[in-house]
Protein backbone atom coordinates (compact mmCIF):
# COMPACT_ATOMS: atom_id res chain seq x y z
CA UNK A 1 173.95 -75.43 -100.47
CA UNK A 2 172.14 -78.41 -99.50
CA UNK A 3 168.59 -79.38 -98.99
CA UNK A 4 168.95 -79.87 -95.36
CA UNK A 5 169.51 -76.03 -95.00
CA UNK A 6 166.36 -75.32 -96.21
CA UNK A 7 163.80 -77.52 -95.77
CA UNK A 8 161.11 -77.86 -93.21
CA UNK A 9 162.45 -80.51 -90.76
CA UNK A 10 159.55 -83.27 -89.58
CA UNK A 11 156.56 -81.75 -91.50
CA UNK A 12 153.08 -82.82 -90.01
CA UNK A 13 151.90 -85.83 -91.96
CA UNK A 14 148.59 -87.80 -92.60
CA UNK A 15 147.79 -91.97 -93.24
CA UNK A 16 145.54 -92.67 -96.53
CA UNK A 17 142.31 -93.24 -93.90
CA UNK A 18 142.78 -89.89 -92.41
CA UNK A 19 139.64 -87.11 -93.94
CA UNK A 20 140.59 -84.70 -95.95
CA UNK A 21 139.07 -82.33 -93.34
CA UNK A 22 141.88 -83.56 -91.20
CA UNK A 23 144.41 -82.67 -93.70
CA UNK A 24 143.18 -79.32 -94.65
CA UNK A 25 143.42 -79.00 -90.60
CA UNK A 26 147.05 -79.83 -90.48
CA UNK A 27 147.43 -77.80 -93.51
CA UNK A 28 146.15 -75.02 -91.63
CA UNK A 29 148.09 -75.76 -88.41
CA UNK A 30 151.28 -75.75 -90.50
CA UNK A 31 150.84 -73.03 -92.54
CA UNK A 32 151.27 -75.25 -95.42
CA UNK A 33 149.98 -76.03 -99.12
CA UNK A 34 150.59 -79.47 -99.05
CA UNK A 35 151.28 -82.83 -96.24
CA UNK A 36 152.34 -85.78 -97.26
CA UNK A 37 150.64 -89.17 -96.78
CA UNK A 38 152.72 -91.83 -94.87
CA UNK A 39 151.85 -95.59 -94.50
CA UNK A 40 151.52 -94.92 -90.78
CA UNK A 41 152.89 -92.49 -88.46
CA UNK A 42 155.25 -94.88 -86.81
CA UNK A 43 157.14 -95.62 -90.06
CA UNK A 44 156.40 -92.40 -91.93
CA UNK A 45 157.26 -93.61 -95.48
CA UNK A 46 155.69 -91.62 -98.33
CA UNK A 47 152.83 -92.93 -100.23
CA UNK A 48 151.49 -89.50 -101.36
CA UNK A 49 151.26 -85.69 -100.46
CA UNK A 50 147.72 -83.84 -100.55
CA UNK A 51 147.88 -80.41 -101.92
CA UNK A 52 145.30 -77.70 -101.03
CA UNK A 53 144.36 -78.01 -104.48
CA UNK A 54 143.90 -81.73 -104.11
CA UNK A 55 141.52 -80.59 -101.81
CA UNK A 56 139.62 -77.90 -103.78
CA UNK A 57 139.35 -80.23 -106.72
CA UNK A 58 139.46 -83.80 -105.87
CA UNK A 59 136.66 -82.81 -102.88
CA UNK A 60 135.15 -79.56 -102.78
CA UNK A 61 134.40 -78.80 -106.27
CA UNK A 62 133.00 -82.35 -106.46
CA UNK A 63 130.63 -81.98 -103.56
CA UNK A 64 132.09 -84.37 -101.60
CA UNK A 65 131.80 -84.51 -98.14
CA UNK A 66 135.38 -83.05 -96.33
CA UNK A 67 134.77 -85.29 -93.37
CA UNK A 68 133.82 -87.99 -94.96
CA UNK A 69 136.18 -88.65 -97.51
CA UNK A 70 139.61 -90.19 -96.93
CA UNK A 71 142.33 -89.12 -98.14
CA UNK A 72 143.65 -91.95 -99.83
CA UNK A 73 140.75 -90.55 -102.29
CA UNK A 74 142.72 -87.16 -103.31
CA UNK A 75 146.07 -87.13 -102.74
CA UNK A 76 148.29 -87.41 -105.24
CA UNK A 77 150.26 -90.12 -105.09
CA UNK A 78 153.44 -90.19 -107.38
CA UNK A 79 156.14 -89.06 -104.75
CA UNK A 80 158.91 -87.42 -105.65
CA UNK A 81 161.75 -87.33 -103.22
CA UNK A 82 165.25 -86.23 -102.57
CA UNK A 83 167.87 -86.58 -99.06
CA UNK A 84 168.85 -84.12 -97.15
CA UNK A 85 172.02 -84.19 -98.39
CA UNK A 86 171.29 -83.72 -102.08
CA UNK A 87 171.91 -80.16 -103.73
CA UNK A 88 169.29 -77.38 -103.89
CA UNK A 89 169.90 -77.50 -107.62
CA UNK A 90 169.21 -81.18 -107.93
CA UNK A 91 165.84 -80.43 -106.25
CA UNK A 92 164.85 -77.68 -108.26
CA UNK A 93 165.69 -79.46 -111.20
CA UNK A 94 163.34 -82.64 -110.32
CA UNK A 95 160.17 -79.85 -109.41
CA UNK A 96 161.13 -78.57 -112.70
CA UNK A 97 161.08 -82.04 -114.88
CA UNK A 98 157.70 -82.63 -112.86
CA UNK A 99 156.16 -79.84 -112.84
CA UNK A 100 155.96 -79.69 -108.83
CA UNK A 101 156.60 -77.34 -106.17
CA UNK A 102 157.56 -79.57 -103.60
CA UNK A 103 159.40 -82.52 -103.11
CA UNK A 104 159.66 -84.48 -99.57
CA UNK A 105 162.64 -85.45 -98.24
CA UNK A 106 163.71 -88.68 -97.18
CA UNK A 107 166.19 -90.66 -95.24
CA UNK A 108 168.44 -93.79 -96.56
CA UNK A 109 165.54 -96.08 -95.81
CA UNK A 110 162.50 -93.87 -97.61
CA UNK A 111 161.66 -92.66 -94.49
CA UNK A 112 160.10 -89.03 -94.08
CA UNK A 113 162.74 -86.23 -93.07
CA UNK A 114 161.53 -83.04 -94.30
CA UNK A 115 159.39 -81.35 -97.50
CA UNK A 116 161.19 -78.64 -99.57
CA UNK A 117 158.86 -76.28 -101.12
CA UNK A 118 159.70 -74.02 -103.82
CA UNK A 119 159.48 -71.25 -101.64
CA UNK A 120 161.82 -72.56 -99.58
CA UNK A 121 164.83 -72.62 -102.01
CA UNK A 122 163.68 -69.01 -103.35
CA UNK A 123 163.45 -67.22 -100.00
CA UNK A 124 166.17 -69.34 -98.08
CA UNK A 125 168.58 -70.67 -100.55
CA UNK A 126 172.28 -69.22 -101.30
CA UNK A 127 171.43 -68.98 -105.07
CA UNK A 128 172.90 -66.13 -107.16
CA UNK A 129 169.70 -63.81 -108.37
CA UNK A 130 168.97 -64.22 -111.94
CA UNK A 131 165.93 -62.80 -113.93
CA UNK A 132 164.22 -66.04 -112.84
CA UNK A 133 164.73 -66.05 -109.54
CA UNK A 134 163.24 -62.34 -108.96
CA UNK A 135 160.53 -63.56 -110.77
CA UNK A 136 160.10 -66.93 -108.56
CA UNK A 137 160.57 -64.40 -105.28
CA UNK A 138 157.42 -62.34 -106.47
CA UNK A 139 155.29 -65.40 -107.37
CA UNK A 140 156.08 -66.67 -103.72
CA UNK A 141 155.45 -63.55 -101.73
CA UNK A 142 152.48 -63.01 -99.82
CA UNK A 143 150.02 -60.85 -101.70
CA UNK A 144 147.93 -58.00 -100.15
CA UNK A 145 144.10 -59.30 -99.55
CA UNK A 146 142.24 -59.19 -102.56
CA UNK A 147 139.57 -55.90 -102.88
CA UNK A 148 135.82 -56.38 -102.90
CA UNK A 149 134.43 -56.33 -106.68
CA UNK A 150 133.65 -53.06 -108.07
CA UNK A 151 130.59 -52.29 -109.01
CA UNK A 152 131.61 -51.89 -112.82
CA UNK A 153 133.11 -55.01 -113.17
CA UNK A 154 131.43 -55.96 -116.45
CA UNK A 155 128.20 -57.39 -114.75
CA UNK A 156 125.09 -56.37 -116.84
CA UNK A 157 122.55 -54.73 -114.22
C-alpha cells in the first residue's frame, strides 16, 4: 500500500509570521496535532510543522504570549518528507529512525501534498496485525475523558 491511500490530502498549513494562536486554531479546525509551516501559501513548500506540543512547550509553558508570538519561534523545523507514491513501510520506517509521528508529503518539486500521521497508517493501512501494531492501535485510540481527582489522591490535608 502506498502513502497516497492514507494520508490526509491538502492539510491546512501556516507561513513562519503566522501566531501560534493561529496555528493552534487551524489545529483545532483540522482536528489535528500538528500543521506544517510553508514558505507561503502560494508555493506551499515545507520549512517546518508545529506540533501541539510545540505549542505547550515552546509558548505556553514559557509564558509567552499565543498571539503574539510567531510561529517561526516554535515550530520545529527539520522536515521530514516522503511522496505519495512511496510505501507505507518506507514511511514508518523514517518516523521510526526519527523518532516522529508524522511525516508530510510532498510532490516532485518539494511542494506540500499531504501529512501522514502515525495514526493514519495504524487505523487505515493494509498492514498484517502484529503484537506491535495492536499495541500502536491502542496508543492511537481516543481515550474516555479523564475523571475528576479523588479525594485520596495522596494530597496531605
Amino acid at each position: 500500500m502506498r502513502i497516497k491511500h492514507v494520508m490526509t490530502k491538502d492539510p491546512l498549513c501556516c507561513v513562519e509570521s503566522d501566531s501560534a494562536q493561529h496555528a493552534a486554531r487551524l489545529m483545532r479546525e483540522a482536528g489535528a496535532g500538528a500543521i506544517p509551516v510553508v514558505e507561503s501559501q502560494e508555493r506551499r513548500k515545507p520549512v517546518g510543522i508545529v506540533t501541539d506540543r510545540d505549542l505547550c512547550m515552546r509558548v505556553v509553558a514559557e509564558g509567552r504570549a499565543p498571539d503574539a508570538t510567531p510561529v517561526g519561534e516554535c515550530m520545529t523545523r527539520k522536515v521530514v518528507s516522503c511522496t505519495a507514491n512511496d510505501s507505507i513501510q518506507k514511511a514508518t520506517e523514517l518516523m521510526r529512525q526519527n523518532q516522529i509521528r508524522r511525516v508530510t508529503v510532498v510532490d516532485q518539486d518539494g511542494c506540500l501534498q499531504g501529512i501522514v500521521a502515525l495514526a493514519d497508517v495504524v487505523e487505515r493501512g493494509d498492514v498484517k496485525p502484529t503484537e506491535s501494531d495492536d499495541t500502536l492501535k491502542k496508543v492511537s485510540a481516543p481515550s474516555a475523558v479523564p475523571s475528576k481527582p479523588r479525594a485520596d489522591s495522596g494530597r496531605a490535608a
